[in-house]
Protein backbone atom coordinates (compact mmCIF):
# COMPACT_ATOMS: atom_id res chain seq x y z
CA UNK A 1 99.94 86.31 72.53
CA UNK A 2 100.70 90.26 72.83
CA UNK A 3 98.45 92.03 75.01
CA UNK A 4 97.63 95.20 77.31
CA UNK A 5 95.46 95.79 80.15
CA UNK A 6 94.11 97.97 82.68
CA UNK A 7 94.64 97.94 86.81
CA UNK A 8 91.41 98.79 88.56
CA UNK A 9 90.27 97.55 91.36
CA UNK A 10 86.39 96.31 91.87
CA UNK A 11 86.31 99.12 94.49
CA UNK A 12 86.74 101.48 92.95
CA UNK A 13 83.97 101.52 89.73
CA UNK A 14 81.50 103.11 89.37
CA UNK A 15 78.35 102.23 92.15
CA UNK A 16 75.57 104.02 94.12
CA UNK A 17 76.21 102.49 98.01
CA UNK A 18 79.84 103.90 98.43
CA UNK A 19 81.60 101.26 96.67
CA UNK A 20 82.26 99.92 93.30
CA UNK A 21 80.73 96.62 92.70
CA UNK A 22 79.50 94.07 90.45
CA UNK A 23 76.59 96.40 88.99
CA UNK A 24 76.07 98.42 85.59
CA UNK A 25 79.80 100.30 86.34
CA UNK A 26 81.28 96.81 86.12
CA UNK A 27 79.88 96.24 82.73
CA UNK A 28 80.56 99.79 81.77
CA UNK A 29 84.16 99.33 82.31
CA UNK A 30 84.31 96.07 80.41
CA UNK A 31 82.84 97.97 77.90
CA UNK A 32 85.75 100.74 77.82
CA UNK A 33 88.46 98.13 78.01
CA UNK A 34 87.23 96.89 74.47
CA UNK A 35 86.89 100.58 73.23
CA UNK A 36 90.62 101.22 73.86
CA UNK A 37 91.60 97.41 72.21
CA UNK A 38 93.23 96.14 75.80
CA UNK A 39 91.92 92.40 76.70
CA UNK A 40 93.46 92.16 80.44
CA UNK A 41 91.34 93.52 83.50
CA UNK A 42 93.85 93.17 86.16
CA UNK A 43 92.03 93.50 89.72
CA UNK A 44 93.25 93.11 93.17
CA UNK A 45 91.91 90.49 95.36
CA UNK A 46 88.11 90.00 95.50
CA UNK A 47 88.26 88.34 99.15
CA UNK A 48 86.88 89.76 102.05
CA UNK A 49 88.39 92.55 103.88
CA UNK A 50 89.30 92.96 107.39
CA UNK A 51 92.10 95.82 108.81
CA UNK A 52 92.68 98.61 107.50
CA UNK A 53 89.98 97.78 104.56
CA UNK A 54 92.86 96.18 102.47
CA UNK A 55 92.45 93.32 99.83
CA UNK A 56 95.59 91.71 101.40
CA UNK A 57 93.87 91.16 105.31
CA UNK A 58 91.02 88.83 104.19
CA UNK A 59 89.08 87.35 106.99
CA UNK A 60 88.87 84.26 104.13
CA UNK A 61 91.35 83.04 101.60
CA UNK A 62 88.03 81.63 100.12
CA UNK A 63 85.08 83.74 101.10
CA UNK A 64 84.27 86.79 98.59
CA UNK A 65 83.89 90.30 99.72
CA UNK A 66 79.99 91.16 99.98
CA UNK A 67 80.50 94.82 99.61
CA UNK A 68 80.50 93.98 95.84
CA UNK A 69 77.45 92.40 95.72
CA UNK A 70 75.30 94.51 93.26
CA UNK A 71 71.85 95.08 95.62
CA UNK A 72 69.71 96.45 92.54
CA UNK A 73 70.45 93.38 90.43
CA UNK A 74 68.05 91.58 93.42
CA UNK A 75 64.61 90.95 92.28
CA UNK A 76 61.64 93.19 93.51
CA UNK A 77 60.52 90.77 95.80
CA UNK A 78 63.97 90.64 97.63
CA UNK A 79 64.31 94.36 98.17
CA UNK A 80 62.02 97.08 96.87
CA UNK A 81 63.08 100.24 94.85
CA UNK A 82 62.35 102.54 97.83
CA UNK A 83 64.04 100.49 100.10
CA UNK A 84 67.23 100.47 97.62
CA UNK A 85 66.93 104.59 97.16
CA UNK A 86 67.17 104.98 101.26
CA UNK A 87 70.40 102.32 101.20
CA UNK A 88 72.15 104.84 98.25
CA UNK A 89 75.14 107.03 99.24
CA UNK A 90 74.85 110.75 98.49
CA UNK A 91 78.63 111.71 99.42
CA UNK A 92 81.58 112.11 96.90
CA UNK A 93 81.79 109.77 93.95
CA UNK A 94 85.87 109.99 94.13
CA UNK A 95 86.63 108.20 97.38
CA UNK A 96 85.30 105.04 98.47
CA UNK A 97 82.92 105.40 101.83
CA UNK A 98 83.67 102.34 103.69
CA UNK A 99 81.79 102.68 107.02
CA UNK A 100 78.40 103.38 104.29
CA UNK A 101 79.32 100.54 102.06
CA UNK A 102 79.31 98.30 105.40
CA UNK A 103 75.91 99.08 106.17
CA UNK A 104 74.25 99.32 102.93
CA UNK A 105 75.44 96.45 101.85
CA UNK A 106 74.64 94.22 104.86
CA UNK A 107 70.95 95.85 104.90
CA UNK A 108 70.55 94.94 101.40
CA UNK A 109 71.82 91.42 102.27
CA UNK A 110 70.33 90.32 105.54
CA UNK A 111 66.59 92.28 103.64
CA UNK A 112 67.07 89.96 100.72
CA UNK A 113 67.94 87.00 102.79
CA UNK A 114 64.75 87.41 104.96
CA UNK A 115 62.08 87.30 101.78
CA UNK A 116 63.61 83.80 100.28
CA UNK A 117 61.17 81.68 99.20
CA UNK A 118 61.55 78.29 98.65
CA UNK A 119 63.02 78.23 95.20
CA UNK A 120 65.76 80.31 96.44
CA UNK A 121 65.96 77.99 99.70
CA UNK A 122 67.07 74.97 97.21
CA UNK A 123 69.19 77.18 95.46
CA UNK A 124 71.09 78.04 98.40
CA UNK A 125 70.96 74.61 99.68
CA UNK A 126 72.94 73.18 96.65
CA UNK A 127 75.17 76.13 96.97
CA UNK A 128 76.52 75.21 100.12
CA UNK A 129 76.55 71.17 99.49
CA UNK A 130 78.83 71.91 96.43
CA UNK A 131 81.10 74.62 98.58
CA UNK A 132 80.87 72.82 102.16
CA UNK A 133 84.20 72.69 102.61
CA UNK A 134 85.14 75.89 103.11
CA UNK A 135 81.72 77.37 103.20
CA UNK A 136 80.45 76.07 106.63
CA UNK A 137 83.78 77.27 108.50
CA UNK A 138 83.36 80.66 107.26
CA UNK A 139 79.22 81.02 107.35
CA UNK A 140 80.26 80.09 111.75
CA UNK A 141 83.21 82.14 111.92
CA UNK A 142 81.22 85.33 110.36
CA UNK A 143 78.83 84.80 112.42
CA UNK A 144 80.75 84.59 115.39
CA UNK A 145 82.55 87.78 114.59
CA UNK A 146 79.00 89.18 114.73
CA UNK A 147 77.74 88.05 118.01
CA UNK A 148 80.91 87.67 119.70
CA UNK A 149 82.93 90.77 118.34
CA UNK A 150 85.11 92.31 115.55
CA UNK A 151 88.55 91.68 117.67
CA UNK A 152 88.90 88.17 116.16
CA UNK A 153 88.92 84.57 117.19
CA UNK A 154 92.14 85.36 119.49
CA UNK A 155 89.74 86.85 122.04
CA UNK A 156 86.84 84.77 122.00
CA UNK A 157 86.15 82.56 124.71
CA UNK A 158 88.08 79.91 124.76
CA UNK A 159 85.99 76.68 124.38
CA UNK A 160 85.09 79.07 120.75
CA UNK A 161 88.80 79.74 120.46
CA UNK A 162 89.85 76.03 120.55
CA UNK A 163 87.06 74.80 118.44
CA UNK A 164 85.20 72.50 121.44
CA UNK A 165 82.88 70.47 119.26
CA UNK A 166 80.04 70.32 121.64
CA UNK A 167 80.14 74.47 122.30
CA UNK A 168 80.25 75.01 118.32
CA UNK A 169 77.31 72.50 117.81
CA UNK A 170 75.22 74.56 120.85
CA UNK A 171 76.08 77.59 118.96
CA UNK A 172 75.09 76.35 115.31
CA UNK A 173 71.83 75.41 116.65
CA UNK A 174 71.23 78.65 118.54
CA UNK A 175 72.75 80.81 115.57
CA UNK A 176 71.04 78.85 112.87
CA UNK A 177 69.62 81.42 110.55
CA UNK A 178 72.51 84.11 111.07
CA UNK A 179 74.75 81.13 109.62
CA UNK A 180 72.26 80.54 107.22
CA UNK A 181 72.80 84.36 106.37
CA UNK A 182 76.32 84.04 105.73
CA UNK A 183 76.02 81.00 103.21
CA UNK A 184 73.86 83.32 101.38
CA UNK A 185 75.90 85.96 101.17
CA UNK A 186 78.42 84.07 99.51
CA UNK A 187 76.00 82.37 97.01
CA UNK A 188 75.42 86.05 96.09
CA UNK A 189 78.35 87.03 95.54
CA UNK A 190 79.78 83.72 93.44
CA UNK A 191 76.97 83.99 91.40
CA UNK A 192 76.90 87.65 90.96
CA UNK A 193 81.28 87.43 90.30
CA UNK A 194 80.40 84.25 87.55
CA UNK A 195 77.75 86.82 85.27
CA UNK A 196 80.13 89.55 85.46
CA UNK A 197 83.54 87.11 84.23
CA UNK A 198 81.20 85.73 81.70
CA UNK A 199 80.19 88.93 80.25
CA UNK A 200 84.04 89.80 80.51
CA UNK A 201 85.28 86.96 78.66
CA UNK A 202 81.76 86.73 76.15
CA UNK A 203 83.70 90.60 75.19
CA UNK A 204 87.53 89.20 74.09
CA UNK A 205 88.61 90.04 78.13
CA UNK A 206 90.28 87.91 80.08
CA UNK A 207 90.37 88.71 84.29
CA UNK A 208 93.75 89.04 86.31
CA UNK A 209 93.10 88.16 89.84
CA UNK A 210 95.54 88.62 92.64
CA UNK A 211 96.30 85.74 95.96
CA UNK A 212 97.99 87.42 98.39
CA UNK A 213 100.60 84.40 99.48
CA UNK A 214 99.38 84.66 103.64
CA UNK A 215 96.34 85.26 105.50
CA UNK A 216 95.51 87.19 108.33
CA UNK A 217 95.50 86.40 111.96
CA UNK A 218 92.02 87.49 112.16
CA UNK A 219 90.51 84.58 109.78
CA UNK A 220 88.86 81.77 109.25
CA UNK A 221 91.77 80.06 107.81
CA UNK A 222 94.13 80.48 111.09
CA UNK A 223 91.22 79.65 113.35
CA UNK A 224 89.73 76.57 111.15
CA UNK A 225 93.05 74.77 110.57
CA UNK A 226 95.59 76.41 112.96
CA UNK A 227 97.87 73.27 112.62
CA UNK A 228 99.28 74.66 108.99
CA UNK A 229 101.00 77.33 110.79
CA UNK A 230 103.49 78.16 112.90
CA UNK A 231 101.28 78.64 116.78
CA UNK A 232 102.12 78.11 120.45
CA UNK A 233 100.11 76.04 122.57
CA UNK A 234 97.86 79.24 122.91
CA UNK A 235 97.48 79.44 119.21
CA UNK A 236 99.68 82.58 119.20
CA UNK A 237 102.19 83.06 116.65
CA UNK A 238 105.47 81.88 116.97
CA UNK A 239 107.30 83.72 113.70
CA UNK A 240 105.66 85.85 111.78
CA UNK A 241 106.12 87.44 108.29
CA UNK A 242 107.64 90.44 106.69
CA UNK A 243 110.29 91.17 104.54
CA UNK A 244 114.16 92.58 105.42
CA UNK A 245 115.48 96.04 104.83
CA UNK A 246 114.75 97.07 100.90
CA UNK A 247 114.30 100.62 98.70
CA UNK A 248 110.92 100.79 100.43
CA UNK A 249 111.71 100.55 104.29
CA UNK A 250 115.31 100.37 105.81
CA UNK A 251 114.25 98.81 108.86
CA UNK A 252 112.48 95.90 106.13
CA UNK A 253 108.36 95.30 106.43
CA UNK A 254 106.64 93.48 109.38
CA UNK A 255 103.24 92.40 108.24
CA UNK A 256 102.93 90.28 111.45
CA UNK A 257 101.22 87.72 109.63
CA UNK A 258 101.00 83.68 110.88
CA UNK A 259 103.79 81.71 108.99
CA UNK A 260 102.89 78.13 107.40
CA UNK A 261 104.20 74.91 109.07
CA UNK A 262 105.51 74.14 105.40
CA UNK A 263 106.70 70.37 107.07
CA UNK A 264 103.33 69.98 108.49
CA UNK A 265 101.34 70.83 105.16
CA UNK A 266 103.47 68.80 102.99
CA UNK A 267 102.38 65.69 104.66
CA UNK A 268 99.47 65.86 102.73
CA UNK A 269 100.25 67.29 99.72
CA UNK A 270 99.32 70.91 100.51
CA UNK A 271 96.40 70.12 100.21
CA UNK A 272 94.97 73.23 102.21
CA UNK A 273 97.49 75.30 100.02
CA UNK A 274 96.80 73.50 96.49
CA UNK A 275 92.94 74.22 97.47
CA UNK A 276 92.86 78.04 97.75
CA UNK A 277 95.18 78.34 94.46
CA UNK A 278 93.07 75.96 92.51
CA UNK A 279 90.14 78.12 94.08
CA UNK A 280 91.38 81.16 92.67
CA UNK A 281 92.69 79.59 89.16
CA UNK A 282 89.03 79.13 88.65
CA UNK A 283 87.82 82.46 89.97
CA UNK A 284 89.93 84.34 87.10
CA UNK A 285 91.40 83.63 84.54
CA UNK A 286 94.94 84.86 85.18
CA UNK A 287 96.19 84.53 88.49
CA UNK A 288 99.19 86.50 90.31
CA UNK A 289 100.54 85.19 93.10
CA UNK A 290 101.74 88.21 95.69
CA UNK A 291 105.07 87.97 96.98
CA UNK A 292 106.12 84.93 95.02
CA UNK A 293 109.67 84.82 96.51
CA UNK A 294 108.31 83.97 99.68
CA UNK A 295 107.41 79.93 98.03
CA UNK A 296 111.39 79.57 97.03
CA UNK A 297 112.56 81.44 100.80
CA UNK A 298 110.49 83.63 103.19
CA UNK A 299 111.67 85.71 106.01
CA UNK A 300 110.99 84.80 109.00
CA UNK A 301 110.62 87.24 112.31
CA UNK A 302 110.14 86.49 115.52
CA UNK A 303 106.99 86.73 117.32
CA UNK A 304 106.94 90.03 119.52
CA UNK A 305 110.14 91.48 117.49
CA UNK A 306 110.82 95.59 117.27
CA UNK A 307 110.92 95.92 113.53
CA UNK A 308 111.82 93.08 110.43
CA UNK A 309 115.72 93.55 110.92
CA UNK A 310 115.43 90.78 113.15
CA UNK A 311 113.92 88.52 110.99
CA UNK A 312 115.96 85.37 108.62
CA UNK A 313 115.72 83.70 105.39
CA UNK A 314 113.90 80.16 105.86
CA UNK A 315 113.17 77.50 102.69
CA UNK A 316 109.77 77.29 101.24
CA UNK A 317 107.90 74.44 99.81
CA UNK A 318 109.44 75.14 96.14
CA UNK A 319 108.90 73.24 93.54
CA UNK A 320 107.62 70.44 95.45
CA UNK A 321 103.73 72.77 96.21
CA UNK A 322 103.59 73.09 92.17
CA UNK A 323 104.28 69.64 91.43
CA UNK A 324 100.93 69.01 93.65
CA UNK A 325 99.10 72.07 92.32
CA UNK A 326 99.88 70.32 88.49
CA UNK A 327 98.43 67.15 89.62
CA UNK A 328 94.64 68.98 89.20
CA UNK A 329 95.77 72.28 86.88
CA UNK A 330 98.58 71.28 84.62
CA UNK A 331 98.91 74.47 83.16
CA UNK A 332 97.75 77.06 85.69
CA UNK A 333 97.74 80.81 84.11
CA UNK A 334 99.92 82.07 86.79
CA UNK A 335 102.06 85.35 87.23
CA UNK A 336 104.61 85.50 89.77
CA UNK A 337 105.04 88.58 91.90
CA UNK A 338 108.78 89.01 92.11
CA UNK A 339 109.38 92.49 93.08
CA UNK A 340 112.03 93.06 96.03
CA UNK A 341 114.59 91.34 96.66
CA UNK A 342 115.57 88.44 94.10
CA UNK A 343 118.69 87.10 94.56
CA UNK A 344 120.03 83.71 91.98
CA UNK A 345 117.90 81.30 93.95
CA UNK A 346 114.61 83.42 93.26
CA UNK A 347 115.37 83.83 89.43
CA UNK A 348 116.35 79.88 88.86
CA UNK A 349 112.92 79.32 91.38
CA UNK A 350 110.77 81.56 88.63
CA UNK A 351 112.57 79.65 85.76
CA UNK A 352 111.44 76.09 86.73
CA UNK A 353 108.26 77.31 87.20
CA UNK A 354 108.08 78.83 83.86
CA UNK A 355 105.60 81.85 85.16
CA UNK A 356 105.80 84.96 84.18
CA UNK A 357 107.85 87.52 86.28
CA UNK A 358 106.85 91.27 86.86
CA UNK A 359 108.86 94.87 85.62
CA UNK A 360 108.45 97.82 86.96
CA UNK A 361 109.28 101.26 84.91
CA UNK A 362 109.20 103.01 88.42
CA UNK A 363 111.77 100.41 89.44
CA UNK A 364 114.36 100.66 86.12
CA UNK A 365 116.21 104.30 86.83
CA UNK A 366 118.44 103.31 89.62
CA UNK A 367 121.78 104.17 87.48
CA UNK A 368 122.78 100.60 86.46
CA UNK A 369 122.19 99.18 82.55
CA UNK A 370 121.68 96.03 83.94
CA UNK A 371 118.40 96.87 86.00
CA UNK A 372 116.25 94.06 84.41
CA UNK A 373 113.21 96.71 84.88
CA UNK A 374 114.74 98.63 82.22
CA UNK A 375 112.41 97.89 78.80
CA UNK A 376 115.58 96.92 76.95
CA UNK A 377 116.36 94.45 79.14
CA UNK A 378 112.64 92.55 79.30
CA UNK A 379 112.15 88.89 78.36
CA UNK A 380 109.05 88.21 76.30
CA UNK A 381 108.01 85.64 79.57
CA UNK A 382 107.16 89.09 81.80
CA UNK A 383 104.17 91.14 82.57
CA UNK A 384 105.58 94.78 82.24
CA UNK A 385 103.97 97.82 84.39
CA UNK A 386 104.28 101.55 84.60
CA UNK A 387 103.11 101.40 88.73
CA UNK A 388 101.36 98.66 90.94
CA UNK A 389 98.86 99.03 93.40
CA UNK A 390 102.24 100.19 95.67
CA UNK A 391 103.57 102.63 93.15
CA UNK A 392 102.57 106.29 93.05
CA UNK A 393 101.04 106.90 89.35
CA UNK A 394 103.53 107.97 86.65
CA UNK A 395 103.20 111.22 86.65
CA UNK A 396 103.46 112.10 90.88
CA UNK A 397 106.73 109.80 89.99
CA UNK A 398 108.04 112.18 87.66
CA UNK A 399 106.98 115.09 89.74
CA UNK A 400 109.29 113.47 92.80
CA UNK A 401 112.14 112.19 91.21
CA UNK A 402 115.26 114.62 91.37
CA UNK A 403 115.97 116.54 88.09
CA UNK A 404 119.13 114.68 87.13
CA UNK A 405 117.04 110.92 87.12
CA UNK A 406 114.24 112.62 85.51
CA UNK A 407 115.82 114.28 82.69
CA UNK A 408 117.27 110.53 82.30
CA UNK A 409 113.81 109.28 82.17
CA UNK A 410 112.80 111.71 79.29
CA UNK A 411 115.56 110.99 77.37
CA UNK A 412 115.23 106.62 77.67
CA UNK A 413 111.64 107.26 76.13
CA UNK A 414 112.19 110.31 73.50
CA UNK A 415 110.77 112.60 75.00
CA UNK A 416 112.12 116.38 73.89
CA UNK A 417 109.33 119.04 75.28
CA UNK A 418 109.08 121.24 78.04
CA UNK A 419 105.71 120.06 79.38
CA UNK A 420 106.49 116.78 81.15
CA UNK A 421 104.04 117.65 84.16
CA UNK A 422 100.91 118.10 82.02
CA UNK A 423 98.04 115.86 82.98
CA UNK A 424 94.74 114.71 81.20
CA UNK A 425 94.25 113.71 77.85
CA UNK A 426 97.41 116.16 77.03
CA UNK A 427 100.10 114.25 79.11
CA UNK A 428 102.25 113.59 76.54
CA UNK A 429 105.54 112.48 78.37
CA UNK A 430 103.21 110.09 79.90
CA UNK A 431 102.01 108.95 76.64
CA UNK A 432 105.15 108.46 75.34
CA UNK A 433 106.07 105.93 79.01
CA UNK A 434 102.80 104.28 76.88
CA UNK A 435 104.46 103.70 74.00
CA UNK A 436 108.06 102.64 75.48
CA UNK A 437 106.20 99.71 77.09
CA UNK A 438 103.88 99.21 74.43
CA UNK A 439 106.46 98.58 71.61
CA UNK A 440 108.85 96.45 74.49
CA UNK A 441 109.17 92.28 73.59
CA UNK A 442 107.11 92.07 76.87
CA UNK A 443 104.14 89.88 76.73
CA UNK A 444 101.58 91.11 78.72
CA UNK A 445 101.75 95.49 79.65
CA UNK A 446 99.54 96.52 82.24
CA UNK A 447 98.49 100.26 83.05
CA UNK A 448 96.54 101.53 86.59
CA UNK A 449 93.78 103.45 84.84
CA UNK A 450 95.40 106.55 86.52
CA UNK A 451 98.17 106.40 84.20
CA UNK A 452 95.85 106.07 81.56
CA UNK A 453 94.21 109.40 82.41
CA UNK A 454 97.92 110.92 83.60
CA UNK A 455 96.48 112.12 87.24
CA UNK A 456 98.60 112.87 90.41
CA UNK A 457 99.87 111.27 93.27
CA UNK A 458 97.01 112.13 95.15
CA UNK A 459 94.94 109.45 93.35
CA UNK A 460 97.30 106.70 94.29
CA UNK A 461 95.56 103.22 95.70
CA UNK A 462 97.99 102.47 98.60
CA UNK A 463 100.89 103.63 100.58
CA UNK A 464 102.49 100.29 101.74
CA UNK A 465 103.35 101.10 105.45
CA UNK A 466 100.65 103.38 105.94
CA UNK A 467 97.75 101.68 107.87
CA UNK A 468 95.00 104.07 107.16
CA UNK A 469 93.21 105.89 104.27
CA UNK A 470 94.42 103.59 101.53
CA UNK A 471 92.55 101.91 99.39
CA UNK A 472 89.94 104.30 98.29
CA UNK A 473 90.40 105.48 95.11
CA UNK A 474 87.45 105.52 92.73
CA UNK A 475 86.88 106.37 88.87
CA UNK A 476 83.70 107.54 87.63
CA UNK A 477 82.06 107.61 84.77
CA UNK A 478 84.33 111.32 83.96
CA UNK A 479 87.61 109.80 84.52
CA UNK A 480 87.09 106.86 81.66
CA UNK A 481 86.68 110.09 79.50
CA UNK A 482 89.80 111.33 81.02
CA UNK A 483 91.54 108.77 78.47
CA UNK A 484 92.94 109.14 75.18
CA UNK A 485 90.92 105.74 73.72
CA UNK A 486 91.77 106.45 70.22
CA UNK A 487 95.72 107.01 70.85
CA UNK A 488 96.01 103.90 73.14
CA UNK A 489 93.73 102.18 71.11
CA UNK A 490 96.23 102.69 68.38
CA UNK A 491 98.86 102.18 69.84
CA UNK A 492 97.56 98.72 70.84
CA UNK A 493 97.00 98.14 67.24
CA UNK A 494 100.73 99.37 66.22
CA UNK A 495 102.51 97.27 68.62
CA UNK A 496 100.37 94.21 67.77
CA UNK A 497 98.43 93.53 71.17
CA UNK A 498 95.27 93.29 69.67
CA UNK A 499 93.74 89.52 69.50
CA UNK A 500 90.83 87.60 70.26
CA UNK A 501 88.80 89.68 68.01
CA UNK A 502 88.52 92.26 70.52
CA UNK A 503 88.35 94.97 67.18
């Protein structure tokens, strides 16, 4: 079925403790997404965050991210309304206050958790029988992080480090209630994340989640089950990832991130691996999978290495981790991420699988016909974009590119005015990069929202390479109106991407 979305992050709604979050802006949004006649949310990964406050450095591939727990959906006796007003943030609505969201948030929480009665005691009891195996490693870790220090697990002490059993049982008992805490905070948030996909589905919308394919250092993962990965004797890694010299960094990427011991995992099945992706399958109801090349061949650098150059190609588990993750999801709703480079082994990889593949319009103007991110050449099997999460927004592209590509640009989509840079409701070479993907064979087009409101570079989500101030971006309640509903509404209707009743 033909469809169109919208790219917005939970972080950046609408909310009054610094963040967007599961609350009224949530539902507002939803609400919008069926005014303009687009069915996909598209979100990035709901996980929680450690460096550098991005999505993709979870401390948990499992454990959700309690800054979007919605503190005035708790009931009076949790938290009071006066208590709530002194937790609200009174700085701009535009950019996303971390360091306030932190504290509110965990306030709220830890206030809530200390007025449970015993209704709410069972409740949370069956919560973590029916999550146990992944909920009791992260409730110990958190709390560890907490009374041991945000560094991580690598410099703990080191009967904590290794896992003793008898230390960890001395500290469960003497940090009872604080891990008590932390199971709470996730039955919050899982219940709190089930409404809100409900109410999103109950409205013809269907939710786009986002696994990023590794995990931090700094998590519960590595320090739970460091046998899946590639460690020293110290538990240090021994290769690490990244990706080789590409349009976005000549000297490649070096996310530094623990490599899996593919060999080791495939002796039972991937079962750790099958887990979080099942996990996630359930949490949305599309899932993409982030650097998808890196399952067919990943690049591999040395630990303590300069920059990626040094790094080389290694084999992934292939075909043989979806033949396991079929076993429990036969059909798993499942976009690939297969953006950079994709040689013949990578496309024949994303044809067995039969997932959908990802274009760019950023990505198509590089002088060749045969750029496969050029509309003409889509497949119907693709999710087309104007920008990612990566991308500047469409109209700081066309502001940066040199005049020769952009006057090529203007012509590929029709476009014959002088007023290419105009923003707002009036953008209208931006409305016409609408239409060109909008009327393509593609499946599934996706827009950030600040393409759909034609703003500058300014409001971009991330800079990859850039360690700080990403990740901020937020809409309010002005910037929905910043969008043309009717015109992309009909447009929706015009290129037939309307279903599920959604009019």
């Amino acid at each position: 079925m033909r469809k169109s979305g919208i790219l917005l992050p939970v972080s950046a709604l609408t909310g009054e403790y610094g963040i967007g979050d599961f609350g009224k802006g949530a539902l507002h949004f939803i609400d919008f997404l069926r005014s303009t006649a687009c069915s996909v949310w598209q979100i990035l990964p709901i996980t929680t965050i450690g460096m550098g406050n991005s999505p993709y450095s979870g401390v948990s591939t499992f454990g959700g991210n309690y800054l979007f727990v919605d503190l005035t959906a708790f009931p009076e006796r949790w938290i009071s309304q006066a208590e709530l007003a002194a937790l609200k943030y009174n700085g701009t609505p535009y950019r996303v206050n971390y360091a306030h969201a932190k504290w509110a948030k965990k306030e709220g929480l830890k206030l809530a958790f200390s007025r449970l009665n015993d209704d709410d005691r069972a409740e949370l009891q069956s919560f973590a029988a029916q999550n146990a195996d992944w909920l009791e490693d992260y409730a110990v870790y958190m709390a560890l992080k907490e009374t041991e220090g945000e560094g991580g697990w690598m410099h703990w002490p080191e009967k904590l480090r290794l896992r003793d059993p008898a230390t960890l049982k001395a500290y469960r008992k003497q940090y009872a209630d604080l891990i008590e805490f932390y199971r709470f905070e996730q039955m919050v948030f899982f219940k709190q994340w089930r409404a809100l996909k409900r109410y999103a589905n109950e409205n013809g919308v269907e939710v786009f989640g986002d696994l990023p394919i590794y995990v931090a250092e700094d998590s519960v993962d590595v320090w739970a089950h460091p046998e899946l990965f590639l460690l020293d004797k110290n538990l240090r890694p021994t290769k690490v990832a990244g990706v080789p010299p590409d349009y976005f960094a000549e000297d490649g990427q070096l996310w530094g991130n623990p490599l899996y011991d593919y060999k080791r995992m495939e002796k039972d099945g991937f079962g750790w691996f099958v887990r979080r992706i099942v996990h996630n399958l359930d949490l949305y109801d599309i899932l993409r999978i982030d650097h998808f090349r890196g399952l067919h061949r990943y690049w591999a650098v040395p630990a303590g290495a300069a920059t990626a150059k040094e790094g080389a190609w290694e084999e992934g588990p292939q075909m043989k981790l979806w033949k396991e993750v079929r076993k429990v999801v036969p059909n798993p709703r499942i976009v690939a991420e297969d953006l950079g480079i994709i040689d013949d082994g990578v496309v024949q990889y994303l044809a067995d699988t039969g997932f959908p593949g990802m274009r760019v319009f950023q990505f198509a103007f590089d002088g060749f016909k045969e750029n496969p991110h050029l509309p003409y050449n889509y497949i119907r099997n693709t999710v087309a974009y104007s920008a990612t999460h990566d991308n500047t927004t469409t109209l700081g592209w066309l502001y940066e590119l040199n005049p020769e590509t952009r006057a090529e640009v203007l012509r590929y989509i029709d476009f014959a005015g002088n007023d290419w840079g105009t923003g707002g409701r009036n953008a209208t070479a931006v409305k016409s990069i609408w239409r060109t993907l909008l009327s393509s064979v593609a499946d599934t087009v996706i827009f950030p929202l600040q393409d759909l409101c034609a703003y500058g570079g300014d409001t971009r989500l991330n800079i990859p390479g850039v360690a700080e101030g990403n990740w901020e971006f937020r809409a309010t309640l002005g910037t929905l109106e910043d969008v043309d509903v009717e015109f992309l509404r009909y447009l929706n209707v015009l290129y037939g991407r309307v279903n599920g009743g959604i009019c």
